[in-house]
Protein backbone atom coordinates (compact mmCIF):
# COMPACT_ATOMS: atom_id res chain seq x y z
CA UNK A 1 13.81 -1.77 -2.93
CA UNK A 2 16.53 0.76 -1.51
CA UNK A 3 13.26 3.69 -0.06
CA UNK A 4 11.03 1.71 1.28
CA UNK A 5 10.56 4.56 3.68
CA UNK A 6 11.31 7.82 1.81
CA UNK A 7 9.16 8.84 -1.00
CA UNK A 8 11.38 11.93 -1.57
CA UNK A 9 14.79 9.82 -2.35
CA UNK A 10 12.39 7.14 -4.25
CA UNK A 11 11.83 10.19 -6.34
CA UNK A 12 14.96 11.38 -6.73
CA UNK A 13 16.63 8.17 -7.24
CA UNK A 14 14.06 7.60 -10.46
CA UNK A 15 14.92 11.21 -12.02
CA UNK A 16 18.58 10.17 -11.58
CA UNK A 17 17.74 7.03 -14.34
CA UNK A 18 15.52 9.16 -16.16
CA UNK A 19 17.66 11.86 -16.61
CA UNK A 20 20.28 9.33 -17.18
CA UNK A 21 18.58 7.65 -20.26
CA UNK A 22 17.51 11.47 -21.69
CA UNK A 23 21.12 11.29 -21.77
CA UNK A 24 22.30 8.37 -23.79
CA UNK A 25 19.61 9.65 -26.08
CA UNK A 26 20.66 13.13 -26.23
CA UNK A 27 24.11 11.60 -26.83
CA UNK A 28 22.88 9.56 -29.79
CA UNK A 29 20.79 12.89 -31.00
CA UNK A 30 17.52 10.87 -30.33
CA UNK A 31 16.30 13.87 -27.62
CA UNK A 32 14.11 16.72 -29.45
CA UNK A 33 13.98 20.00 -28.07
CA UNK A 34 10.82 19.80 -26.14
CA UNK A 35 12.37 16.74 -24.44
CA UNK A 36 15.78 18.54 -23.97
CA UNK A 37 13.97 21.02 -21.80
CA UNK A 38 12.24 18.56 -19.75
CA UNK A 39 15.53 16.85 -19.18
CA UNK A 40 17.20 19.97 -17.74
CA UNK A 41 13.86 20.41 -15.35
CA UNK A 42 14.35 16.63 -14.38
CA UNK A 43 17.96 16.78 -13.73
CA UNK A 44 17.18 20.01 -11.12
CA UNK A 45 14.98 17.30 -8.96
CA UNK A 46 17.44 14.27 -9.37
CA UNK A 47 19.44 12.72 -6.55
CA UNK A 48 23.19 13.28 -7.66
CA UNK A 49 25.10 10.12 -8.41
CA UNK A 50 27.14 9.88 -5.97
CA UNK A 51 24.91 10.20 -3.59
CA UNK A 52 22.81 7.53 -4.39
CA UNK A 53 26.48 5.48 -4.34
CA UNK A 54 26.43 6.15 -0.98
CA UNK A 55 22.94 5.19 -0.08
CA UNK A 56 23.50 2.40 -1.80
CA UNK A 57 26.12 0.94 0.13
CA UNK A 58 24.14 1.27 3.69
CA UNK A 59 20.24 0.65 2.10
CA UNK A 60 21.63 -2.08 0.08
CA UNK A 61 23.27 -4.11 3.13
CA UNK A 62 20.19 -3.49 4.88
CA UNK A 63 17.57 -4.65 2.43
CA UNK A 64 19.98 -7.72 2.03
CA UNK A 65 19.48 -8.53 5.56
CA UNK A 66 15.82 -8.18 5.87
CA UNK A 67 15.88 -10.31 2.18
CA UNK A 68 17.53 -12.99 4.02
CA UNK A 69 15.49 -12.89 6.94
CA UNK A 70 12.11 -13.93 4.45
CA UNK A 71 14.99 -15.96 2.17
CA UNK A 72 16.40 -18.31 5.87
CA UNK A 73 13.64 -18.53 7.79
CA UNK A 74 10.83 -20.08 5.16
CA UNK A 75 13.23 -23.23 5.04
CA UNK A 76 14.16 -23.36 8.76
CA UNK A 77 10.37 -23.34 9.97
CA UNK A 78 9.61 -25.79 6.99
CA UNK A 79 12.60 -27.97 8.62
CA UNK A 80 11.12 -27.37 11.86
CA UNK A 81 14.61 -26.05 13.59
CA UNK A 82 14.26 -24.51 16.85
CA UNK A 83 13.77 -20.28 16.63
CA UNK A 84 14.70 -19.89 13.51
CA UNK A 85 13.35 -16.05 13.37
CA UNK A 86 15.94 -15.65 15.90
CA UNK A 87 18.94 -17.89 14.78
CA UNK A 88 18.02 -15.90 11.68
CA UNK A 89 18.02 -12.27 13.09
CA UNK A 90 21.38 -12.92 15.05
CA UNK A 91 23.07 -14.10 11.68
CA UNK A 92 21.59 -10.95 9.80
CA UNK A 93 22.72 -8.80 12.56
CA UNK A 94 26.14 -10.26 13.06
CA UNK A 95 26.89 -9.99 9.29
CA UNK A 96 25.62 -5.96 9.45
CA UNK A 97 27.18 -5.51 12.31
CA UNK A 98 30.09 -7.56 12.86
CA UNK A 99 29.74 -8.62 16.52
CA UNK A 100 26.73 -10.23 18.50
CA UNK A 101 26.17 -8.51 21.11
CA UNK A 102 22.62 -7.66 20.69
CA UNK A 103 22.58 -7.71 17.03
CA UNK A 104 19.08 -9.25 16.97
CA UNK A 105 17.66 -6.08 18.60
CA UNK A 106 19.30 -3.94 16.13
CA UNK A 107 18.47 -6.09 13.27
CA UNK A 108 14.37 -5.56 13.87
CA UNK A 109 14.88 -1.79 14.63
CA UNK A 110 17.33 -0.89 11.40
CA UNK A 111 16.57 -3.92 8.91
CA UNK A 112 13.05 -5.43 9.25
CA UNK A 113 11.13 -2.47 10.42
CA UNK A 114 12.01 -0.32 7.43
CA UNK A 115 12.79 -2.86 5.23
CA UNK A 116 9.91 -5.86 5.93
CA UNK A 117 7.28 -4.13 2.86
CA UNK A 118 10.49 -4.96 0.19
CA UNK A 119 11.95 -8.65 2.05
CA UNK A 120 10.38 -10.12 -0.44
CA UNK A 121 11.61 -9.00 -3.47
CA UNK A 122 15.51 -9.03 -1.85
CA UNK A 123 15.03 -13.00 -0.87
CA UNK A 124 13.87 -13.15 -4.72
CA UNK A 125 17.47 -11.42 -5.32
CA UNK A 126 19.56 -13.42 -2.86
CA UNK A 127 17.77 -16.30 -4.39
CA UNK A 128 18.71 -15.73 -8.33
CA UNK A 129 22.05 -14.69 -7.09
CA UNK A 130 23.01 -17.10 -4.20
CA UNK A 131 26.48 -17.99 -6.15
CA UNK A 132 27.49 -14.47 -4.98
CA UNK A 133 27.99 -12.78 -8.48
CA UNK A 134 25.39 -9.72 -8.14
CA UNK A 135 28.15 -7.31 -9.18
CA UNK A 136 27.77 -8.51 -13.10
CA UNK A 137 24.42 -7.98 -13.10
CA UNK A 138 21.53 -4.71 -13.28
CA UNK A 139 20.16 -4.06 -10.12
CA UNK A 140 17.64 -5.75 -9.26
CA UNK A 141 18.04 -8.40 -12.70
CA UNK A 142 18.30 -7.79 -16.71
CA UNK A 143 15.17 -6.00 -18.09
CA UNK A 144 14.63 -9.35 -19.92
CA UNK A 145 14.57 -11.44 -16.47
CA UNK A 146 12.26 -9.00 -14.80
CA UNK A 147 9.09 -11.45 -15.29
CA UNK A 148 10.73 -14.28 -13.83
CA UNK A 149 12.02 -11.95 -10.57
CA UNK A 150 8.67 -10.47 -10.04
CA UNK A 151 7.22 -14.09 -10.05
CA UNK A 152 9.90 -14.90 -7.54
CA UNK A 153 9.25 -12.42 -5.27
CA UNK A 154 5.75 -12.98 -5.39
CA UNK A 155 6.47 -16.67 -4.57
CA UNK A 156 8.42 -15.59 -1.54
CA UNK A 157 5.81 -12.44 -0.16
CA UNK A 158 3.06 -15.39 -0.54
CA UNK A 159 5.20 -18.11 1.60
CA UNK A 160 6.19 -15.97 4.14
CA UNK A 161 2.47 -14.50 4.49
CA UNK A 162 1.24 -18.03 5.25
CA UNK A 163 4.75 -19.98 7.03
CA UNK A 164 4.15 -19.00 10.74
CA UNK A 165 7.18 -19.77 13.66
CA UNK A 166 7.03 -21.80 16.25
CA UNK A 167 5.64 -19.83 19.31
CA UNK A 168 4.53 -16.85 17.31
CA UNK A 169 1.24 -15.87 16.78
CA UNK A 170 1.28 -14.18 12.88
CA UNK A 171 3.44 -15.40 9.94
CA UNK A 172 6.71 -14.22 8.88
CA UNK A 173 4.90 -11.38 6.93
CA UNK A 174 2.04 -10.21 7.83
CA UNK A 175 -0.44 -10.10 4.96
CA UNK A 176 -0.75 -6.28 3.80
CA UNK A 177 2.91 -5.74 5.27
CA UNK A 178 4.71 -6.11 2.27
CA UNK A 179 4.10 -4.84 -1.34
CA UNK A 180 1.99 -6.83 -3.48
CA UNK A 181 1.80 -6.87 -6.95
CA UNK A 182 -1.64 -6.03 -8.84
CA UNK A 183 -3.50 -8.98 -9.72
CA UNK A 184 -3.68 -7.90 -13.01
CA UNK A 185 0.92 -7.93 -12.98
CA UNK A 186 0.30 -11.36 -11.43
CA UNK A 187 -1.88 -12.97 -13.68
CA UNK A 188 0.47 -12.52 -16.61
CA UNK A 189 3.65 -13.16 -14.96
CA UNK A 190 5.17 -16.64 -15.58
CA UNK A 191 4.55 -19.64 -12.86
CA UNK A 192 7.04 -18.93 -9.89
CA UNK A 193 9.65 -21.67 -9.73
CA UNK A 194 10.78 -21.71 -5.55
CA UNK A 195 12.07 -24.56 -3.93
CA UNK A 196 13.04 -24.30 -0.94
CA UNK A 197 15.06 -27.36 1.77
């Protein structure tokens, strides 16, 4: 959800949690030799922490905003307001940004450009989270809740594909834009429970 566009720090960023589970194991003298050895290889590839602290901080904001693009803009067509991509772009961008002088512009070159293939699964985010307490929680939900978010964001990538606005010519996402889960993920997952007003 944070490297949509960079395969290399997607890679990085996963031998960081790998490395950092060989660790609670090692601590916990669950980690055998031959796995000891692949650890230290894995840690030699792995994004250092801090570094991914700050990535987070600037990916994070931005996947937010292109989350809440998908998450505002279903509803507001739905309601039939007047340019709601827009209304919603100018929001995202003055909340990024902090002013609104062309914060629309800057919103579809930084935010929805790079982050459009993963909107989905951040409106699934802002959606379980919308009572603003994401800081007690593992990124993107609990292990045990991932079902549930993956149906969510499924719900979302498959509204958006087919809710079109007014004056535009393709849907909020266009089909094959954004990541889609297998069909054999989807046809296990539990219904997907989004309402939207």
């Amino acid at each position: 959800m944070l490297f949509p566009d960079d395969e290399a720090w997607r890679n990085k960023v996963i031998a960081n949690a790998a490395v950092q589970e060989g660790l609670e194991k090692l601590n916990t003298g669950r980690l055998g030799q031959d796995q000891y050895e692949g650890l230290v290889l894995l840690a030699l590839g792995a994004a250092p922490a801090d570094d991914i602290a700050r990535a987070w901080d600037e990916r994070a904001e931005r996947g937010m905003g292109a989350g809440m693009i998908v998450y505002k803009v279903c509803p507001r067509i739905v309601r039939d307001e007047a340019a709601p991509m827009q209304r919603t772009m100018r929001e995202v961008g003055s909340a990024i940004w902090r002013r609104s002088a062309s914060a629309s512009k800057h919103v579809n070159t930084a935010v929805w450009k790079t982050y459009k293939p993963v909107a989905a699964l951040w409106a699934a985010f802002i959606y379980l989270y919308e009572d603003g307490d994401t800081e007690s929680v593992e990124f993107p939900c609990r292990p045990s809740e991932l079902p549930a978010f993956l149906a969510l964001a499924e719900a979302y990538r498959e509204l958006a594909e087919r809710t079109t606005p007014p004056r535009r010519n393709q849907a909020v996402l266009k089909p094959g834009d954004s990541i889609q889960l297998p069909e054999s993920v989807i046809s296990i997952l539990p219904p997907g429970t989004l309402s939207i007003s």
